[in-house]
N, C-alpha and C. Protein backbone atom coordinates (compact mmCIF):
# COMPACT_ATOMS: atom_id res chain seq x y z
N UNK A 1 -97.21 -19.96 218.16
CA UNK A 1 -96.29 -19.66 219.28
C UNK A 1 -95.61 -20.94 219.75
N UNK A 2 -96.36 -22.07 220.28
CA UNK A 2 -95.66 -23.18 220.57
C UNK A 2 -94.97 -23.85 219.06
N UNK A 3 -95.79 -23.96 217.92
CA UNK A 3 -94.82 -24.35 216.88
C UNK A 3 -93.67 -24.12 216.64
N UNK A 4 -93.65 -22.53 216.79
CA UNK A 4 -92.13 -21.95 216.79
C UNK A 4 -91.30 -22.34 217.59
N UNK A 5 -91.80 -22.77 218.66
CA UNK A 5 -90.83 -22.57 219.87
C UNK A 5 -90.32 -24.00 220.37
N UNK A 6 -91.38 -25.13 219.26
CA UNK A 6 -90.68 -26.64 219.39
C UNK A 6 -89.66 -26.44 217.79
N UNK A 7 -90.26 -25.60 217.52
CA UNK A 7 -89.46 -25.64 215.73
C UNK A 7 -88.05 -25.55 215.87
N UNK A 8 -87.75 -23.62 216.61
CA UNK A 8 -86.69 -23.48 217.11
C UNK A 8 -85.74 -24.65 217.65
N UNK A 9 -86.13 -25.32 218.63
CA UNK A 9 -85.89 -26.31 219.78
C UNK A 9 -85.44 -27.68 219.06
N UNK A 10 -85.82 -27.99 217.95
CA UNK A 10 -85.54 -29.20 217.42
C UNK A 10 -84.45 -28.90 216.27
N UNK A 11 -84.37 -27.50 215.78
CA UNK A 11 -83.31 -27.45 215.01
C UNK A 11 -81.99 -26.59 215.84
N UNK A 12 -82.05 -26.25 217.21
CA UNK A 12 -80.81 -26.01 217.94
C UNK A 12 -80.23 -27.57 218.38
N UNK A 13 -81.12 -28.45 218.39
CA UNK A 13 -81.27 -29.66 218.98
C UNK A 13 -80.16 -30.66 217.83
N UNK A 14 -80.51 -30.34 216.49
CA UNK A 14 -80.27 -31.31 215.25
C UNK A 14 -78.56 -30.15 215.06
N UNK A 15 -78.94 -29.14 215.16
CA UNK A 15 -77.20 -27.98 214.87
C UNK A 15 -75.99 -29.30 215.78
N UNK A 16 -76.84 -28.90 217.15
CA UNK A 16 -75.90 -29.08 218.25
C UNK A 16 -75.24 -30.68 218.21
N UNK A 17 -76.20 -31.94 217.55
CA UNK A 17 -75.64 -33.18 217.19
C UNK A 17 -74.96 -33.08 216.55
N UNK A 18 -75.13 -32.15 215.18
CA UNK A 18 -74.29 -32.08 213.95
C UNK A 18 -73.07 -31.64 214.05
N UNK A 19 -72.88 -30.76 215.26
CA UNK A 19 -71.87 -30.06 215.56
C UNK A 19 -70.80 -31.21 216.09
N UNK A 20 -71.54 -31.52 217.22
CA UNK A 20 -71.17 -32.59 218.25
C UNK A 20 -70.23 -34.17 217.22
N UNK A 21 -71.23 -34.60 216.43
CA UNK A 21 -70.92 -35.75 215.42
C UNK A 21 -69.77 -35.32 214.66
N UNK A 22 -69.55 -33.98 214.09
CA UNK A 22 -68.25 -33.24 212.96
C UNK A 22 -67.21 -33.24 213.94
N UNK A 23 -67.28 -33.22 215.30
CA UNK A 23 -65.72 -33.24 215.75
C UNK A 23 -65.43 -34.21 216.42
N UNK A 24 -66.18 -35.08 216.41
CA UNK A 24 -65.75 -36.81 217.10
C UNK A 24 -65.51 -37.45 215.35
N UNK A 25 -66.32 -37.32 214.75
CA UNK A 25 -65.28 -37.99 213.19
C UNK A 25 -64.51 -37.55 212.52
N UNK A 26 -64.39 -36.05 213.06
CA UNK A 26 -63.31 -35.38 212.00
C UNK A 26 -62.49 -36.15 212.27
N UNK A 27 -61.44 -36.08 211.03
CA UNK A 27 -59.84 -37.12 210.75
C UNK A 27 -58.85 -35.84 210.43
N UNK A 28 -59.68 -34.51 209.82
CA UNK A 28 -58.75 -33.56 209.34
C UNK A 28 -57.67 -33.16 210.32
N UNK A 29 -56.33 -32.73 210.33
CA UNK A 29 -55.79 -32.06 211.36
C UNK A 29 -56.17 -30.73 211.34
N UNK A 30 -56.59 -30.53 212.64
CA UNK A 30 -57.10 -29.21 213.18
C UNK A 30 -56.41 -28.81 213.81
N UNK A 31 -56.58 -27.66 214.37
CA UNK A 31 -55.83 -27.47 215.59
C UNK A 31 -56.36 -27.42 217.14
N UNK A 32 -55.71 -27.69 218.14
CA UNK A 32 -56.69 -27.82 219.36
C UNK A 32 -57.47 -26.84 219.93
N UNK A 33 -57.05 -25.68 219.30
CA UNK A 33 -58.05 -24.71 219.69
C UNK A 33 -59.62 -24.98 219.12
N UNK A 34 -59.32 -24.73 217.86
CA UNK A 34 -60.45 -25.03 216.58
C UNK A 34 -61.05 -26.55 217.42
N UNK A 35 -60.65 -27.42 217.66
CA UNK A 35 -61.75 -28.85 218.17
C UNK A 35 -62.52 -28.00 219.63
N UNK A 36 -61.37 -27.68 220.19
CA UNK A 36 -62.06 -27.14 221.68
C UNK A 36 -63.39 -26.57 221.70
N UNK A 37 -63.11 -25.29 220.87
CA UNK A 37 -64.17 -24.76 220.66
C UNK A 37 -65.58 -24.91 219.62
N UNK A 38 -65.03 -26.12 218.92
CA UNK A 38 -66.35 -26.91 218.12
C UNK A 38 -66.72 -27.48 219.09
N UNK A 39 -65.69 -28.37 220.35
CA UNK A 39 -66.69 -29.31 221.35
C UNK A 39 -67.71 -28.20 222.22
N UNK A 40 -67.14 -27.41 223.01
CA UNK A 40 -67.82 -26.19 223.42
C UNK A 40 -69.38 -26.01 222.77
N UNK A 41 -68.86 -25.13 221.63
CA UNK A 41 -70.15 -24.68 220.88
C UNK A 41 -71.27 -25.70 220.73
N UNK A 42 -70.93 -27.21 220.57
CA UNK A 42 -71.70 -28.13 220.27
C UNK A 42 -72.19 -28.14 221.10
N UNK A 43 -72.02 -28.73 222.81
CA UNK A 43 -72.37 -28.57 223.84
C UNK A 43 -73.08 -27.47 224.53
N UNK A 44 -72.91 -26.63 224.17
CA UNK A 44 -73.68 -25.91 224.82
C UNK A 44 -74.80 -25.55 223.76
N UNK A 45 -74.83 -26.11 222.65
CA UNK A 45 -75.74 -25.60 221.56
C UNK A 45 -77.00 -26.87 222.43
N UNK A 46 -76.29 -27.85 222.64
CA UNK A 46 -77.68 -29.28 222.70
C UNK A 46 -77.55 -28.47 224.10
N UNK A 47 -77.18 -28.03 225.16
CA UNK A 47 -77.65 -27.79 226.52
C UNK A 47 -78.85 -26.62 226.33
N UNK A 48 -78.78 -25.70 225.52
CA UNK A 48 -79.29 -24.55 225.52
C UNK A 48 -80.99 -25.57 224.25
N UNK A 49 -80.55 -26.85 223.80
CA UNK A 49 -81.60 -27.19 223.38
C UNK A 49 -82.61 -28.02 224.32
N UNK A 50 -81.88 -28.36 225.49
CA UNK A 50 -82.55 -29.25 226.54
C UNK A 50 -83.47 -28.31 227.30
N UNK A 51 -82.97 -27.08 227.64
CA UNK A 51 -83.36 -26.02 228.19
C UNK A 51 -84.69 -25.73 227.36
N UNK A 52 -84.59 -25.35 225.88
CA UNK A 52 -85.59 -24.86 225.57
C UNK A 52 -86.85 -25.66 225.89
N UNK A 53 -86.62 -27.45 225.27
CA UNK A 53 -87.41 -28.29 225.61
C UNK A 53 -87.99 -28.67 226.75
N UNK A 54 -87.38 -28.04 228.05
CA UNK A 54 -87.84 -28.34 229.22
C UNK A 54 -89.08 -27.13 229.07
N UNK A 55 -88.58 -25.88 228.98
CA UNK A 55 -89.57 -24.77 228.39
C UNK A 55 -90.67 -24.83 227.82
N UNK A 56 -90.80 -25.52 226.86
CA UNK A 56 -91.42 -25.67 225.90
C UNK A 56 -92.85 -26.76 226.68
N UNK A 57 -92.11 -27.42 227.33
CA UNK A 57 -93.03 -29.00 227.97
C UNK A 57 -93.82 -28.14 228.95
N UNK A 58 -92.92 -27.33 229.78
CA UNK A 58 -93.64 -26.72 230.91
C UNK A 58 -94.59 -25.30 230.80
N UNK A 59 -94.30 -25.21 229.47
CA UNK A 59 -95.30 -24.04 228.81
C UNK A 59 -96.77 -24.99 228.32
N UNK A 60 -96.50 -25.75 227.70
CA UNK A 60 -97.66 -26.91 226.97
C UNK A 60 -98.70 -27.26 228.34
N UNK A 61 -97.77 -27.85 229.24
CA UNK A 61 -98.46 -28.26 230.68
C UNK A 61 -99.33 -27.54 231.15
N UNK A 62 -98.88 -26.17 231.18
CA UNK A 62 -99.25 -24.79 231.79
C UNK A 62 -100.58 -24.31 231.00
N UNK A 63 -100.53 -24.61 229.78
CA UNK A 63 -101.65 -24.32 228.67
C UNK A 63 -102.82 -25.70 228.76
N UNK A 64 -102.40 -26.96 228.88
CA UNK A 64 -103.22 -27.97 228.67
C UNK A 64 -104.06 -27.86 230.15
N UNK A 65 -103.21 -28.04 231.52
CA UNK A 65 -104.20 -28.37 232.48
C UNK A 65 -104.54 -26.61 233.54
């Protein structure tokens, strides 16, 4: 249960950089919609990964003491 749920958490975590890193180096011309919504998605992919990790810490806490 917690494996999964740091597993999950570290690969929304690694998406959301990857995402984040592909539209600060892209060179291709895109269009501004298409960047907007890669910055978006990226962002809220690592927010929704901070979230889980706060989850995740305060579930562990909750179990350890």
């Amino acid at each position: 249960m917690i494996l999964s749920i740091l597993l999950i958490t570290i690969v929304y975590f690694l998406i959301g950089v990857w995402v984040g890193a592909k539209q600060k180096n892209s060179n291709e011309k895109e269009s501004d919609f298409i960047k907007a919504m890669g910055t978006v998605l990226g962002t809220n992919i690592i927010l929704i990964a901070l979230l889980g990790m706060i989850k995740a810490i305060i579930y562990l806490f909750k179990i350890l003491f």
